[in-house]
Every structure is written in structure tokens, then in C-alpha cells.
Protein backbone atom coordinates (compact mmCIF):
# COMPACT_ATOMS: atom_id res chain seq x y z
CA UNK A 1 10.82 0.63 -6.59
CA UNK A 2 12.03 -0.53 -9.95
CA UNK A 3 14.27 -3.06 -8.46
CA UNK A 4 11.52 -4.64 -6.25
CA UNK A 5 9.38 -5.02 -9.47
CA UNK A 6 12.14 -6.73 -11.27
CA UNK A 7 12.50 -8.81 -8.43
CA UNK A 8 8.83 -9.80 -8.25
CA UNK A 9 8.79 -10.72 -11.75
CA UNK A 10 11.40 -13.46 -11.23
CA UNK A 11 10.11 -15.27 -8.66
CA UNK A 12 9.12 -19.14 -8.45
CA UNK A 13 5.94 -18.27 -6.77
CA UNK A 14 2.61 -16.75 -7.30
CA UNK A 15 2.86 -13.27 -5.04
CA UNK A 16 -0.34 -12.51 -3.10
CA UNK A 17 -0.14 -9.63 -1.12
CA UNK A 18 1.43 -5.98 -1.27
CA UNK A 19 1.40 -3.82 1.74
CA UNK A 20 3.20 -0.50 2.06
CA UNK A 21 4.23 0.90 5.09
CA UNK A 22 2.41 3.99 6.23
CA UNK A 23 5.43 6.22 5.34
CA UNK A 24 6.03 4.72 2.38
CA UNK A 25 9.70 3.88 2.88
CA UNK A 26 8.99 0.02 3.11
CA UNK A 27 7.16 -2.52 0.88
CA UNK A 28 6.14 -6.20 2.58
CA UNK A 29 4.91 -9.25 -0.68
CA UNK A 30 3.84 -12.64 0.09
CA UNK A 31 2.50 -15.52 -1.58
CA UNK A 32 2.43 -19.13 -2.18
CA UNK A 33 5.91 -20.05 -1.06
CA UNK A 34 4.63 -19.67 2.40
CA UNK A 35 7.08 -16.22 2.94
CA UNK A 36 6.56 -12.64 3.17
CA UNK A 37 9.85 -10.09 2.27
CA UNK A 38 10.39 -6.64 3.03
CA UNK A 39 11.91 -4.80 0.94
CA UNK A 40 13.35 -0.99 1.15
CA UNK A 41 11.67 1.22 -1.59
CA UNK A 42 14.21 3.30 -1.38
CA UNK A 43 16.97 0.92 -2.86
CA UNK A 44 15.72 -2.15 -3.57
CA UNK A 45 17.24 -4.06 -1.54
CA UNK A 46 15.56 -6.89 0.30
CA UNK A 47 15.81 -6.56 4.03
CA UNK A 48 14.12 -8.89 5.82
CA UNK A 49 13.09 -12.65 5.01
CA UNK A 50 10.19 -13.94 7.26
CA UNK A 51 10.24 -17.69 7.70
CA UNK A 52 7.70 -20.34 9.16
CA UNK A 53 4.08 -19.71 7.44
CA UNK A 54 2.32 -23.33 7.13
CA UNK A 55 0.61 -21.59 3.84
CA UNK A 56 0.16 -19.39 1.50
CA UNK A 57 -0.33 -15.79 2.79
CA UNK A 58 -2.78 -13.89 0.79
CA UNK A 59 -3.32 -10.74 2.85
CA UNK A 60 -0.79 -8.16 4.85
CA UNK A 61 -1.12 -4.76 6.51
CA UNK A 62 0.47 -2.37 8.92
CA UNK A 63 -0.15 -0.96 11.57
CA UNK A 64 -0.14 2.98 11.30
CA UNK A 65 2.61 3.40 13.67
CA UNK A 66 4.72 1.05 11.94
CA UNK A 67 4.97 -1.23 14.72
CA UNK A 68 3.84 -4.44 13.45
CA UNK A 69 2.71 -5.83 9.99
């Protein structure tokens, strides 16, 4: 969890949005650069980039099955 904060901190970009997943193994952010990443809580690491908002995205959530955010 560290890891993602240190990431967060570094960004160009105002984030927006934090949503965990329901199991807590997952961590979505968003914000003004028109992208939300998911990141693995567990390690860190960034694993998924997703592309093509026309703005800003100031809210997320999950589903509580995990089967769509």
C-alpha cells in the first residue's frame, strides 16, 4: 500500500477517486488526466492502465462480486 501512496504523490494530476475492491486485494484512482489505474495492494505494482475518458473522473466503485468497476 506504501508503494501506491508514493506513487500517488508523484503524479502530474490532481487524483479524484479511490475505490477498493470488495476483498481488498485491489485499489482503482482517477482524476484529472482523464485515466483510472489499478493497482495491486499487495505489491504495488500498477496493473492495469484504463485509456479513453473525455474527462476528468471524479467517482469509482465496484461491484461486490468484483465483476466490474
Amino acid at each position: 500500500m506504501r508503494a501506491i501512496l508514493r506513487a500517488l504523490l508523484f503524479v502530474s494530476f490532481a487524483v479524484l477517486a479511490l475505490a477498493f475492491t470488495p476483498d481488498g486485494k485491489a485499489v482503482a484512482s482517477s482524476g484529472k488526466d482523464h485515466l483510472i489505474r489499478l493497482w495491486n495492494v499487495g505489491t504495488g505494482a500498477r496493473e492495469r492502465l484504463y485509456l479513453g475518458h473525455l474527462d476528468a473522473v471524479s467517482a469509482l466503485a465496484f461491484a461486490k462480486d468484483n465483476s466490474a468497476l
